[in-house]
C-alpha atoms as a PDB file:
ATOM      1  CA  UNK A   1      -3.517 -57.984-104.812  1.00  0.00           C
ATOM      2  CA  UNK A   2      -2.998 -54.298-103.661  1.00  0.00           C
ATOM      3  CA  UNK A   3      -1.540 -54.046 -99.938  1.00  0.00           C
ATOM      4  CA  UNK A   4      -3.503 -51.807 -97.818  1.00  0.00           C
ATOM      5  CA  UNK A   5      -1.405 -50.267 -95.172  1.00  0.00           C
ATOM      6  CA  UNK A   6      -2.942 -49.810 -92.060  1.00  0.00           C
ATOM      7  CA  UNK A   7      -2.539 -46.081 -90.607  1.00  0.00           C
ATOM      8  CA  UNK A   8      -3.736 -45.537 -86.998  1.00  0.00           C
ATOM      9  CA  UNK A   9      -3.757 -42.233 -85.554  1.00  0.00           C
ATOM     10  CA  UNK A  10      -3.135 -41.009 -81.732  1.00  0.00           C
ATOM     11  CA  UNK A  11      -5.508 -38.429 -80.841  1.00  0.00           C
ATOM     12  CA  UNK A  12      -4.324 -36.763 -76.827  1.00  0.00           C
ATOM     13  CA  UNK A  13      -6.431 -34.046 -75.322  1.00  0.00           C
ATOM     14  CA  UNK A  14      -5.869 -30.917 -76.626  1.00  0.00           C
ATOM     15  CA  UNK A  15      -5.634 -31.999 -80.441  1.00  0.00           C
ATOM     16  CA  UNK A  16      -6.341 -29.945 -83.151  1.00  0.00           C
ATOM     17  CA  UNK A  17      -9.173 -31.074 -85.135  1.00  0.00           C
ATOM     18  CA  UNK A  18      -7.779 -29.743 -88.480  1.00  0.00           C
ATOM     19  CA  UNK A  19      -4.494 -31.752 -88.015  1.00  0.00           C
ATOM     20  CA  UNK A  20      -6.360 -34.692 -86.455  1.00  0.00           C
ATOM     21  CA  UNK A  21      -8.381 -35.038 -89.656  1.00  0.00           C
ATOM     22  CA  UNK A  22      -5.465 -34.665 -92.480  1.00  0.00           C
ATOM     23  CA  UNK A  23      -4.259 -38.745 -92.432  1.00  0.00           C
ATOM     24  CA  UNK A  24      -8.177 -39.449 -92.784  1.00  0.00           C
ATOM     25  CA  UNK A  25      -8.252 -36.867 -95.946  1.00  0.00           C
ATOM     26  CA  UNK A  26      -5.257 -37.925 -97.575  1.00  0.00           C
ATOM     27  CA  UNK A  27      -5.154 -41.437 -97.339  1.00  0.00           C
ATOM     28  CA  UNK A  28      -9.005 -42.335 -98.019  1.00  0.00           C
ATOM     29  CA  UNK A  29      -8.687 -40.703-101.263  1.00  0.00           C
ATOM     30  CA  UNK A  30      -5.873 -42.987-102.735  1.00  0.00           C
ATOM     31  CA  UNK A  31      -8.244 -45.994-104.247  1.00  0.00           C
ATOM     32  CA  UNK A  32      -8.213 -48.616-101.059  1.00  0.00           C
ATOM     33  CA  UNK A  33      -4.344 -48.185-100.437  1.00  0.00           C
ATOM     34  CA  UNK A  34      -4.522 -47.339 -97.062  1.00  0.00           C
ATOM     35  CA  UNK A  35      -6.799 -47.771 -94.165  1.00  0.00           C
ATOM     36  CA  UNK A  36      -7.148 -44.987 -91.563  1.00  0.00           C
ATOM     37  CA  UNK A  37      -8.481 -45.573 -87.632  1.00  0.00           C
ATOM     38  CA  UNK A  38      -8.221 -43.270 -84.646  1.00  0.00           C
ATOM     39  CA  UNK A  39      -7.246 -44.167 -81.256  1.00  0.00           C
ATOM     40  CA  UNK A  40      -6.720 -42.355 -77.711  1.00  0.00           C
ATOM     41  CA  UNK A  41      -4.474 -43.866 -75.031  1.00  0.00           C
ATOM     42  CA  UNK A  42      -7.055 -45.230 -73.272  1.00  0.00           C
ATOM     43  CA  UNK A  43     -10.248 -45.018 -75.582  1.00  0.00           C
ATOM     44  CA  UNK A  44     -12.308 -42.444 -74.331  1.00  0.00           C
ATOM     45  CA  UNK A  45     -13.506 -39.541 -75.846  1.00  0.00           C
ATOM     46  CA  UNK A  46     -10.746 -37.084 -76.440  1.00  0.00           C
ATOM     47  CA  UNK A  47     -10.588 -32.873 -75.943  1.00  0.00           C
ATOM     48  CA  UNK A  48      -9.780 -31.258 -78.554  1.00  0.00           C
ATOM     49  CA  UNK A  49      -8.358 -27.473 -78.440  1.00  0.00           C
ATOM     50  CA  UNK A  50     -11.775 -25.907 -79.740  1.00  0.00           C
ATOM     51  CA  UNK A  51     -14.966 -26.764 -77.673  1.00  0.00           C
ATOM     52  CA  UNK A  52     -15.961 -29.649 -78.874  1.00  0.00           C
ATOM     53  CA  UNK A  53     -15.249 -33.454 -77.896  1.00  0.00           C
ATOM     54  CA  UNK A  54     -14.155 -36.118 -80.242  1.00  0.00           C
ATOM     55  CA  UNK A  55     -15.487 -39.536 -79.873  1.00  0.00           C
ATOM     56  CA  UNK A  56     -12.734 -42.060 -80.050  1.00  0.00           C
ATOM     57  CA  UNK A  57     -13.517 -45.909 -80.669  1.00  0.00           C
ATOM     58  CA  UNK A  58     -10.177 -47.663 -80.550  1.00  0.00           C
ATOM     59  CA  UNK A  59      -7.827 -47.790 -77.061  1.00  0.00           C
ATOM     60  CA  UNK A  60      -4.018 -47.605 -77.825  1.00  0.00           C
ATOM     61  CA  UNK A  61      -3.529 -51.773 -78.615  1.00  0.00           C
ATOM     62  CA  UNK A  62      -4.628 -50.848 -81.933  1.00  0.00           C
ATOM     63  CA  UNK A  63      -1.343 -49.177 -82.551  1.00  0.00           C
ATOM     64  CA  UNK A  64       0.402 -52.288 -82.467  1.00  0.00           C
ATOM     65  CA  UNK A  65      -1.549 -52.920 -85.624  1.00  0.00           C
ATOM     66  CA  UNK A  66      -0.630 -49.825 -87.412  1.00  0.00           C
ATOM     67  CA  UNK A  67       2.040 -50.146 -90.251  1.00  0.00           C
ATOM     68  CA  UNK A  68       1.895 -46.238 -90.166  1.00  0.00           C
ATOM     69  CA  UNK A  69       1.174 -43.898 -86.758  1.00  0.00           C
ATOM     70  CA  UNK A  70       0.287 -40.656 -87.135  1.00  0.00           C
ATOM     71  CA  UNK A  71       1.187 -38.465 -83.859  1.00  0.00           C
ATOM     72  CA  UNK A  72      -1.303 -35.846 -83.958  1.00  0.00           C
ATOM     73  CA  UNK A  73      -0.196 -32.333 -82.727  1.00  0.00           C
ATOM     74  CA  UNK A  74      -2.023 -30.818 -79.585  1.00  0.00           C
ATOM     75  CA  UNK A  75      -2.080 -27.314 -78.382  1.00  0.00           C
ATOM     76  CA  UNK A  76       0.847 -25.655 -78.299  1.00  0.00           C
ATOM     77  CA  UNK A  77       0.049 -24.852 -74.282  1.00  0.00           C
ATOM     78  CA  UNK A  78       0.521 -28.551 -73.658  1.00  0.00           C
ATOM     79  CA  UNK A  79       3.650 -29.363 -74.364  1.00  0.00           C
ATOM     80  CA  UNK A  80       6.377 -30.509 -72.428  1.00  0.00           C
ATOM     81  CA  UNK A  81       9.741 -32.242 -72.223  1.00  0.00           C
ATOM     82  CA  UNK A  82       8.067 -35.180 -70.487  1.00  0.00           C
ATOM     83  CA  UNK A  83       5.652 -38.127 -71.632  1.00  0.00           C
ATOM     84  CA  UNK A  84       2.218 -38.376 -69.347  1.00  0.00           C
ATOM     85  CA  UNK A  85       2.551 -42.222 -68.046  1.00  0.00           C
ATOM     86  CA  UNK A  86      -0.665 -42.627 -69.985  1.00  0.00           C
ATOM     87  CA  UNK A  87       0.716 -42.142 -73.260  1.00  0.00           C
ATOM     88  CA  UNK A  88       4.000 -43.665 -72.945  1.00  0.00           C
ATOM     89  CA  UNK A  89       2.374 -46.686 -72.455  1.00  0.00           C
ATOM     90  CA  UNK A  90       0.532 -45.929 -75.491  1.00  0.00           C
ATOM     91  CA  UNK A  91       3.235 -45.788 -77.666  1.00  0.00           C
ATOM     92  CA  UNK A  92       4.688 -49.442 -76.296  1.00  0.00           C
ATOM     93  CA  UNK A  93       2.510 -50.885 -78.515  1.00  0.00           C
ATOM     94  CA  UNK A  94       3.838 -49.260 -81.410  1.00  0.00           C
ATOM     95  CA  UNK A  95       6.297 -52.106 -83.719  1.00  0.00           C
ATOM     96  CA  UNK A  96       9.599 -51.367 -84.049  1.00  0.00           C
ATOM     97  CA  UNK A  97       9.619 -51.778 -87.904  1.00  0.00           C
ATOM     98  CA  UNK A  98       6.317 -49.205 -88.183  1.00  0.00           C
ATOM     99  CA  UNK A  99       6.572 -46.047 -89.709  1.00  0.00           C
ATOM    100  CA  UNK A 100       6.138 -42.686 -87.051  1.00  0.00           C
ATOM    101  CA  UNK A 101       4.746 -39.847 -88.469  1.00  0.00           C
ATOM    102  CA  UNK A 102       4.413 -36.437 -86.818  1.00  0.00           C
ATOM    103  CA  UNK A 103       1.939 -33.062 -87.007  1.00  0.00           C
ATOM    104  CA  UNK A 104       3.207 -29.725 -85.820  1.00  0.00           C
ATOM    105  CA  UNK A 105       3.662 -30.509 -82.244  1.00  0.00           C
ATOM    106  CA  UNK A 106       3.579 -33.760 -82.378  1.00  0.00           C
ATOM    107  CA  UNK A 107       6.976 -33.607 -82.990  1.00  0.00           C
ATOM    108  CA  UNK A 108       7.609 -33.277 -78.912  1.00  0.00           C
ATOM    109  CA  UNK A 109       6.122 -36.254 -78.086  1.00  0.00           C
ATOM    110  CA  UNK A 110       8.105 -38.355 -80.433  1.00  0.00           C
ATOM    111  CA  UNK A 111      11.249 -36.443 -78.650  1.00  0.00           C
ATOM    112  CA  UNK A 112       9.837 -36.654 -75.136  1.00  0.00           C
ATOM    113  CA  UNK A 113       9.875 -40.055 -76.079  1.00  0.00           C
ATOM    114  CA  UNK A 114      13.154 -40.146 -77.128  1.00  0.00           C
ATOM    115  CA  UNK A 115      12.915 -41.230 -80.786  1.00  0.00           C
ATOM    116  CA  UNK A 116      14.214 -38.136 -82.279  1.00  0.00           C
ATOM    117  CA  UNK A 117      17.566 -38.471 -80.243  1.00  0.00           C
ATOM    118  CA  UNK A 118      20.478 -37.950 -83.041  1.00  0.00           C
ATOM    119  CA  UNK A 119      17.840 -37.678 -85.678  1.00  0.00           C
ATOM    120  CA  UNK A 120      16.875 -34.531 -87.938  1.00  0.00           C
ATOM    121  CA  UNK A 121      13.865 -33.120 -87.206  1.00  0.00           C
ATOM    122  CA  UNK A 122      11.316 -30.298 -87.429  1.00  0.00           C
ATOM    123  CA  UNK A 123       8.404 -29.217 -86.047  1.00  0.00           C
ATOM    124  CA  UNK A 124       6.094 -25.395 -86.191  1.00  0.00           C
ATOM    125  CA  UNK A 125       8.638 -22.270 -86.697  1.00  0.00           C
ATOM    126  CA  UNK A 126       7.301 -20.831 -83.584  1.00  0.00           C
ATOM    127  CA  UNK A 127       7.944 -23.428 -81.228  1.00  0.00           C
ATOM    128  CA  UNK A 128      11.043 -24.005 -82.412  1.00  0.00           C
ATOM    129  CA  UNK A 129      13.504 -22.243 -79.740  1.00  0.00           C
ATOM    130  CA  UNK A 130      11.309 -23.990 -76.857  1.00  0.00           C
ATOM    131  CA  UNK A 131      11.729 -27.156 -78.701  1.00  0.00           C
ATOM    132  CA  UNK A 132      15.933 -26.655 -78.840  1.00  0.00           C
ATOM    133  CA  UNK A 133      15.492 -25.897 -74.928  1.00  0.00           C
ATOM    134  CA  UNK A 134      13.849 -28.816 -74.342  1.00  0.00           C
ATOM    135  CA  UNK A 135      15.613 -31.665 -76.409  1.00  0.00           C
ATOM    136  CA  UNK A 136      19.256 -30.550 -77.380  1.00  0.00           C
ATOM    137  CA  UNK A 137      20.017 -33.877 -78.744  1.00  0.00           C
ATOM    138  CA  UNK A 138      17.299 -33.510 -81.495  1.00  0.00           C
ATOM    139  CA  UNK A 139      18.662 -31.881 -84.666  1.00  0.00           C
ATOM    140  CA  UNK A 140      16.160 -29.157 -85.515  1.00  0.00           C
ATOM    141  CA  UNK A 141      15.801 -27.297 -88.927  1.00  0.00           C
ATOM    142  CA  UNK A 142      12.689 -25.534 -88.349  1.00  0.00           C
ATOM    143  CA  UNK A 143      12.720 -23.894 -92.199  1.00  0.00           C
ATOM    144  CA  UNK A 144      11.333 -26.974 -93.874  1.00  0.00           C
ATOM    145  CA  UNK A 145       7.694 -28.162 -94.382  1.00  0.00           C
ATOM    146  CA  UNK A 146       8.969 -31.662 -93.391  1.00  0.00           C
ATOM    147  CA  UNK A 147      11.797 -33.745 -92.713  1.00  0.00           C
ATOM    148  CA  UNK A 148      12.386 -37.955 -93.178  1.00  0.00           C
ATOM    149  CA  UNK A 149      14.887 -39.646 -91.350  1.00  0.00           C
ATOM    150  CA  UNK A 150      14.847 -43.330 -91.637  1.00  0.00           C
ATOM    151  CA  UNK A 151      11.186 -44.712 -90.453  1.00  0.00           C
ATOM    152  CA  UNK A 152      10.724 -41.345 -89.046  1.00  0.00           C
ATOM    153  CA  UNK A 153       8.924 -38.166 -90.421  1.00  0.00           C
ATOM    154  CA  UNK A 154       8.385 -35.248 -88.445  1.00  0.00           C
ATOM    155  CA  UNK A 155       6.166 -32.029 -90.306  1.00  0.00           C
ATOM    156  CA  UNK A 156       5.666 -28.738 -89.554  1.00  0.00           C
ATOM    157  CA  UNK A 157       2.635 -26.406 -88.107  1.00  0.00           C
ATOM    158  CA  UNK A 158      -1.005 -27.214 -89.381  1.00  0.00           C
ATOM    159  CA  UNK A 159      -1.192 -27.821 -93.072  1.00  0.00           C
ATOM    160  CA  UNK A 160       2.104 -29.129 -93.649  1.00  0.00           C
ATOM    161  CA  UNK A 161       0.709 -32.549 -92.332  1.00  0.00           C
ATOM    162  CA  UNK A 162      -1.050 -32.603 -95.563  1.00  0.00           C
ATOM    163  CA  UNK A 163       2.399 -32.051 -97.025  1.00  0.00           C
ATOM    164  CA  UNK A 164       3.577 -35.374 -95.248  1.00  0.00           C
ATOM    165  CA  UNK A 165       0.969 -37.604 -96.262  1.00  0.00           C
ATOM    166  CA  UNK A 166       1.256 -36.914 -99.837  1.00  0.00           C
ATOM    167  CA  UNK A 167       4.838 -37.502 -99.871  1.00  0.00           C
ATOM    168  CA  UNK A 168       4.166 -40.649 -97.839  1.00  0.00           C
ATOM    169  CA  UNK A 169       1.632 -41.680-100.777  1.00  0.00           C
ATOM    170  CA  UNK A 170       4.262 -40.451-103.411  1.00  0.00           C
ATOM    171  CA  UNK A 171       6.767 -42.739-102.201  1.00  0.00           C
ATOM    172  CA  UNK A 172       4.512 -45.236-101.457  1.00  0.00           C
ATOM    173  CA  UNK A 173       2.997 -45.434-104.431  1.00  0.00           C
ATOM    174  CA  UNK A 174       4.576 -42.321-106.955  1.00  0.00           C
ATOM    175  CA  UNK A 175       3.664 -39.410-108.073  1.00  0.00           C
ATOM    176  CA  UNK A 176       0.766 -40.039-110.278  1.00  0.00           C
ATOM    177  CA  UNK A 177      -1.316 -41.499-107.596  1.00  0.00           C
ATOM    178  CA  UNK A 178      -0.318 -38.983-105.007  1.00  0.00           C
ATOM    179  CA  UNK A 179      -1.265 -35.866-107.793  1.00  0.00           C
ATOM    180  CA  UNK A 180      -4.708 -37.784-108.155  1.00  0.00           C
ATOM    181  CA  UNK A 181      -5.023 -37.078-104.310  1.00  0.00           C
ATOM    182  CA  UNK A 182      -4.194 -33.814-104.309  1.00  0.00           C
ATOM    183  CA  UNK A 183      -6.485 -32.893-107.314  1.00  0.00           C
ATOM    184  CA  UNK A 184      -9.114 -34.926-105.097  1.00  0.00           C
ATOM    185  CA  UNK A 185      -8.210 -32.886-102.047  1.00  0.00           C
ATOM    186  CA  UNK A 186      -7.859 -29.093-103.814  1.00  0.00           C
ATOM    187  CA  UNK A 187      -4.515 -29.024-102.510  1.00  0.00           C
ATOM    188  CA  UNK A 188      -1.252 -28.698-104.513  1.00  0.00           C
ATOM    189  CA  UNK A 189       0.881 -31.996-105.098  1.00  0.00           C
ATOM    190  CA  UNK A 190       3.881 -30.224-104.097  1.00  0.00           C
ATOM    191  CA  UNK A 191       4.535 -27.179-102.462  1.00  0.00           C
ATOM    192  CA  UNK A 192       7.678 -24.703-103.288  1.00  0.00           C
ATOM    193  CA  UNK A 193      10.302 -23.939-100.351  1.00  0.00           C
ATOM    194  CA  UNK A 194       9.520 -24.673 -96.691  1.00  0.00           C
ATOM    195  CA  UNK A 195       8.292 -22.936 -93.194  1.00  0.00           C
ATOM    196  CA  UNK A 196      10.935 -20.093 -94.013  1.00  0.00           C
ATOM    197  CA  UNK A 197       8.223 -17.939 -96.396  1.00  0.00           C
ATOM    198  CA  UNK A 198       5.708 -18.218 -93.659  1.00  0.00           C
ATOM    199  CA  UNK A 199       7.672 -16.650 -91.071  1.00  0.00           C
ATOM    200  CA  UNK A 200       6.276 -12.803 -90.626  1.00  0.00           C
ATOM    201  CA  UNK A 201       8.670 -10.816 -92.003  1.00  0.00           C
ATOM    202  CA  UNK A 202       8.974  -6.714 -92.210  1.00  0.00           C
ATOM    203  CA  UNK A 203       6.758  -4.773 -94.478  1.00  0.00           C
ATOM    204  CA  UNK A 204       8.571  -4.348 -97.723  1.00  0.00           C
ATOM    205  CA  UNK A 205       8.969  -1.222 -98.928  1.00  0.00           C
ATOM    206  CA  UNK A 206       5.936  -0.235-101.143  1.00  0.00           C
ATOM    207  CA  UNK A 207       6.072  -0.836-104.491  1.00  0.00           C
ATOM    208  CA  UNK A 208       8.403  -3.662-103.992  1.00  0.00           C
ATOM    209  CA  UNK A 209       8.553  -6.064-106.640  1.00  0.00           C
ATOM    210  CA  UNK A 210       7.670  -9.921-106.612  1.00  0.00           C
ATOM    211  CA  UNK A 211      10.282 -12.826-107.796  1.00  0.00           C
ATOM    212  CA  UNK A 212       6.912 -14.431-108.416  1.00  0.00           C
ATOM    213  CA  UNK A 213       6.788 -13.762-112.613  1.00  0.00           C
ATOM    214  CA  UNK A 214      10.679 -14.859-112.461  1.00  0.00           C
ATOM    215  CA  UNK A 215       9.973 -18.380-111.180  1.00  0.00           C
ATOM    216  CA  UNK A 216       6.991 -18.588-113.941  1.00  0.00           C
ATOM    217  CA  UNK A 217       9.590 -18.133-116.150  1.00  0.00           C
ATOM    218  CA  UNK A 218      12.474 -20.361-115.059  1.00  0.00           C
ATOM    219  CA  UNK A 219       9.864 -23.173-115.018  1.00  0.00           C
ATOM    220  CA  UNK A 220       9.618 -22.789-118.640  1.00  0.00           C
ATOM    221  CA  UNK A 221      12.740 -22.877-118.987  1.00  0.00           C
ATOM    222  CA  UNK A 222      14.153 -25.576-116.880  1.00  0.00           C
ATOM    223  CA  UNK A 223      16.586 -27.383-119.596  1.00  0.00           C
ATOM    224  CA  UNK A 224      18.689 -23.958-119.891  1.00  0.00           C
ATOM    225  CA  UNK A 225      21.329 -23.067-117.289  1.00  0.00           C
ATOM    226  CA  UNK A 226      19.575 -20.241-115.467  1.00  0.00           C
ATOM    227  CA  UNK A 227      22.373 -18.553-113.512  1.00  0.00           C
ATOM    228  CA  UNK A 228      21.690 -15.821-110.877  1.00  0.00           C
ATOM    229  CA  UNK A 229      22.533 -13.345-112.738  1.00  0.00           C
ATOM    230  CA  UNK A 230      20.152 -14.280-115.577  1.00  0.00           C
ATOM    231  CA  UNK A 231      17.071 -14.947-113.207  1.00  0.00           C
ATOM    232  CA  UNK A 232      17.605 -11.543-111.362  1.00  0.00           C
ATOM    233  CA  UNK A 233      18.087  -9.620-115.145  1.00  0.00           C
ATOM    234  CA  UNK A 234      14.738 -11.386-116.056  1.00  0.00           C
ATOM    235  CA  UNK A 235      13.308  -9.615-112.591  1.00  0.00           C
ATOM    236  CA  UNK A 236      14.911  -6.314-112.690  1.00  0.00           C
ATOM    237  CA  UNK A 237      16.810  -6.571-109.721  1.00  0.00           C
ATOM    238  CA  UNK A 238      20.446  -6.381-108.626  1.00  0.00           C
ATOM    239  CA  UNK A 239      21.866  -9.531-107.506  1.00  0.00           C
ATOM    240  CA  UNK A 240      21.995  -9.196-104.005  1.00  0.00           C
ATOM    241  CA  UNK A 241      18.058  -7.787-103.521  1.00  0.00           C
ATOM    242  CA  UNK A 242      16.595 -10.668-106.218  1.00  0.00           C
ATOM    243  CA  UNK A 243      18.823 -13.093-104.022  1.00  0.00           C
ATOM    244  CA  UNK A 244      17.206 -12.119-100.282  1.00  0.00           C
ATOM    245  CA  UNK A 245      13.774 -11.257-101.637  1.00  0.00           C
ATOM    246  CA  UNK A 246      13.618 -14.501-103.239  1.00  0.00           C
ATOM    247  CA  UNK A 247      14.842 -16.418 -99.812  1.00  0.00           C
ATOM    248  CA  UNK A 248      12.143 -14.049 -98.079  1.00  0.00           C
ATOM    249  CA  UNK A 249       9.038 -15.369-100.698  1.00  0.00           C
ATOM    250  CA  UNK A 250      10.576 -18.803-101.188  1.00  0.00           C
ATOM    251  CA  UNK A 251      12.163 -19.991 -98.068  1.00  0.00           C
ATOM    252  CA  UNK A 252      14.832 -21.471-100.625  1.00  0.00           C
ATOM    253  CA  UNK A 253      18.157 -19.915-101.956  1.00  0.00           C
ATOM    254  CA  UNK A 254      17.370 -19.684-105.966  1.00  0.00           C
ATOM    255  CA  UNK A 255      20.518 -22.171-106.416  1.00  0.00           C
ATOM    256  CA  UNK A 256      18.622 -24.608-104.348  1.00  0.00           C
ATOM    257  CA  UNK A 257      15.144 -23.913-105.108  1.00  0.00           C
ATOM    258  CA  UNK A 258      16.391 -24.831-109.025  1.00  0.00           C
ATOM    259  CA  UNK A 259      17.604 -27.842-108.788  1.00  0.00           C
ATOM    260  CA  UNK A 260      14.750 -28.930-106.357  1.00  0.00           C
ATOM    261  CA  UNK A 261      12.294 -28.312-109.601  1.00  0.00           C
ATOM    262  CA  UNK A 262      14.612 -30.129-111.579  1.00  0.00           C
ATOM    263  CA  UNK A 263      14.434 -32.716-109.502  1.00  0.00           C
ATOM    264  CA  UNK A 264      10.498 -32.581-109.473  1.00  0.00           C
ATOM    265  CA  UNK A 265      10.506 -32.405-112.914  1.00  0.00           C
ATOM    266  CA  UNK A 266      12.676 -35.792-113.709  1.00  0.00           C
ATOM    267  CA  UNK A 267      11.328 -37.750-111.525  1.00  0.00           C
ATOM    268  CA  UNK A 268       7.606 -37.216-113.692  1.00  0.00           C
ATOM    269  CA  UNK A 269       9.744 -37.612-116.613  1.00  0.00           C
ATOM    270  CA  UNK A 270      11.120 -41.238-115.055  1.00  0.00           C
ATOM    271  CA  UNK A 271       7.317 -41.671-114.126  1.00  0.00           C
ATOM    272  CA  UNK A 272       5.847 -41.189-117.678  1.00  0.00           C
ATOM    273  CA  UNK A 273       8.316 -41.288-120.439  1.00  0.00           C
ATOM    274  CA  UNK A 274      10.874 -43.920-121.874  1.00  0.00           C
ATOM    275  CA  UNK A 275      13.501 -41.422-122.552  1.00  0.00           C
ATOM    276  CA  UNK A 276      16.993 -42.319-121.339  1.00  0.00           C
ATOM    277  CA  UNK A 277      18.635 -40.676-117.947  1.00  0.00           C
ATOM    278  CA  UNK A 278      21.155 -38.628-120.206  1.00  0.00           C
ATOM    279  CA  UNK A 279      17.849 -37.541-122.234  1.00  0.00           C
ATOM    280  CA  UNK A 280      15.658 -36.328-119.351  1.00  0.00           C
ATOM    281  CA  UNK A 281      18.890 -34.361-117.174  1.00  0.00           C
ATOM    282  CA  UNK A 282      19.265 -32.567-120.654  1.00  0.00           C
ATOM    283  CA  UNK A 283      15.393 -31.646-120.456  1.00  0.00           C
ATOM    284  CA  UNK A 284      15.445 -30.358-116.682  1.00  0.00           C
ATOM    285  CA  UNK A 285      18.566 -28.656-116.999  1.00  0.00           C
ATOM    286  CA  UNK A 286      21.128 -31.236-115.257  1.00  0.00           C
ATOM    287  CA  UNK A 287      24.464 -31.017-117.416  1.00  0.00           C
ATOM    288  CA  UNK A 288      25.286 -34.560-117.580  1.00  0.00           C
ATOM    289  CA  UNK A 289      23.081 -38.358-116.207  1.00  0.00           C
ATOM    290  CA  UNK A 290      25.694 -38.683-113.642  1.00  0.00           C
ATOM    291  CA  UNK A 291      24.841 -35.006-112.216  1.00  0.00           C
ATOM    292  CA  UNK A 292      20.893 -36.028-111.945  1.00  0.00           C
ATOM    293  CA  UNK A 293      21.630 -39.190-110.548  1.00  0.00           C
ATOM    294  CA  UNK A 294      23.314 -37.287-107.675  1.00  0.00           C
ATOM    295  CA  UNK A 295      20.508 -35.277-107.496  1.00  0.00           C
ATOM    296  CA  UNK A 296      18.186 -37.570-107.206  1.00  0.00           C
ATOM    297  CA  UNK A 297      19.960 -39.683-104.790  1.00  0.00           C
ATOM    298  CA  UNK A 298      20.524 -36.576-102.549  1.00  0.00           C
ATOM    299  CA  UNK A 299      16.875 -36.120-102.371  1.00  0.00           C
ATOM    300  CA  UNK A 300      15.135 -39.238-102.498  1.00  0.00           C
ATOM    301  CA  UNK A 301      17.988 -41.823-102.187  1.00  0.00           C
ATOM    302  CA  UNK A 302      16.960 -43.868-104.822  1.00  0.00           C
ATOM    303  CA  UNK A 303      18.971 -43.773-108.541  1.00  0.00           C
ATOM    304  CA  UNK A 304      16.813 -42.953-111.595  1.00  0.00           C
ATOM    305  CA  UNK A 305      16.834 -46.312-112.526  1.00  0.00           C
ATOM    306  CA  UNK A 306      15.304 -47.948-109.314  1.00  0.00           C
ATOM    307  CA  UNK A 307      12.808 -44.778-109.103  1.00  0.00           C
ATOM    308  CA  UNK A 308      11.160 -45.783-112.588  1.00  0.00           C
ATOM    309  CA  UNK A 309      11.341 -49.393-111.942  1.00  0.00           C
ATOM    310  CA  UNK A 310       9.122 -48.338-109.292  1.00  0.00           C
ATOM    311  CA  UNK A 311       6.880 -45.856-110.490  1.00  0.00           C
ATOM    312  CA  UNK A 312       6.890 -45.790-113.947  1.00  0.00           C
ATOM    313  CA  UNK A 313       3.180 -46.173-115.288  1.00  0.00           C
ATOM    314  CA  UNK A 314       1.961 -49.051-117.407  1.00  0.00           C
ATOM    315  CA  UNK A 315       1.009 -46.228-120.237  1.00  0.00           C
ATOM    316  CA  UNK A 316       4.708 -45.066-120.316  1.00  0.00           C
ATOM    317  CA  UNK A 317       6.542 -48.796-120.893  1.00  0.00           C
END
């Protein structure tokens, strides 16, 4: 019998709508694995940042049900360094073993709080110098669509809260399932890089070209090496200039944003082939099993073995 894991989201006044709605979205559309309810801290309706008002039906005991909350993020003119006593109280009920999840500005309640003490953390590129000012002892890297650390995920402005959920499905439940939601959603399964390429950056110069074609073509050809040198050649650039315009498009240095498609890339080869570690690091470009294992741990902390056992679909054993 299939668990369904019970997801409860915390609407406050001022939420966005399009944030509030993601863990609704996402979840429904993974086959009965998950069940997603609303609540306010005191279960009335609820502002929300446009001009409408959202009609809640659950108070804040129902997040002492939730195996998942979902902190949804408000407008950025109401944050603050300190919890209202109204939704404190709220997040009492919340069980210690539960998983915390995290929208945009979310993120400074669950530090107001003072669950993000010591952890990593991010939350929307623009807020993130007020949110440094505010809670010092939270370890910030506002360039990423997402961070996890431990029971605790924390995501970035507005749509990366769809980028959450769908990892939270993929390591629920792997990557086929979680591709079948985004192919039900229209969204990708995976996006490149992080906040980084969303930050407004200077004009380019015109005519300035795109490392777009050259990542086209390193995807193709993931089992080869691929130095710097080669992937600037392939894009008619000089070293440094491929190297920063890529960082400006990406978010990612090249060197990193390789090996995290190699890593993409193995893990659907774990997922839906039987070929051995030492076979699949040769296909994604890894010289040797021991280097993807190290990979793989880095990113998902699992070893390729334990990742298959776990994932790997009935059509691929």
């Amino acid at each position: 019998m299939v668990h369904v894991e019970r997801v409860v989201v915390l609407a406050l006044d001022g939420v966005y709508p399009f944030e509030l709605g993601i863990p609704a979205r996402i979840f429904n559309a993974a086959g009965g694995r998950y069940e997603v309810f609303t609540c306010s801290v005191d279960g009335l309706p609820v502002r929300t940042n446009a001009d409408f008002t959202i009609g809640v039906e659950h108070g804040p005991e129902l997040l002492g049900t939730a195996d998942t909350v979902v902190i949804a993020p408000v407008d950025s003119g109401r944050v603050s360094g300190e919890l209202r006593d109204a939704v404190r109280a709220a997040l009492e009920f919340v069980r210690p073993d539960a998983r915390i999840v995290s929208i945009c500005t979310g993120a400074f309640v669950l530090a107001a709080a003072g669950l993000l003490d010591g952890r990593r953390a991010t939350t929307h590129w623009s807020l993130a110098d007020q949110f440094r000012r505010m809670f010092p002892q939270v370890d910030l890297d506002p360039d990423v669509l997402f961070v996890e650390d431990g029971r605790i995920l924390t995501s970035a402005g507005a749509a990366s809260g769809v980028d959450v959920c769908l990892h939270i499905v993929r390591a629920d439940h792997g990557g086929e399932l979680a591709n079948w939601v985004a192919r039900c959603c229209v969204v990708p399964p995976f996006r490149d890089g992080g906040q980084a390429q969303y930050i407004a950056q200077p004009v380019p110069e015109q005519g300035a070209a795109s490392t777009a074609a050259t990542r086209v073509w390193a995807l193709e050809r993931l089992n080869e090496p691929l130095t710097l040198a080669e992937l600037a050649a392939h894009a008619r650039m000089s070293l440094r200039t491929f190297a920063r315009r890529f960082h400006d498009e990406v978010g990612l240095s090249p060197g990193r944003w390789l090996i995290q498609q190699r890593v993409a890339r193995a893990r659907h080869l774990l997922e839906s082939s039987d070929l051995s570690v030492d076979q699949i690091a040769g296909r994604v470009g890894f010289a040797t099993g021991a280097s993807l294992r190290q990979h793989l741990h880095a990113a998902i902390g699992v070893s390729p073995q334990a990742y298959r056992r776990t994932f790997q679909t009935a059509a691929a054993r």
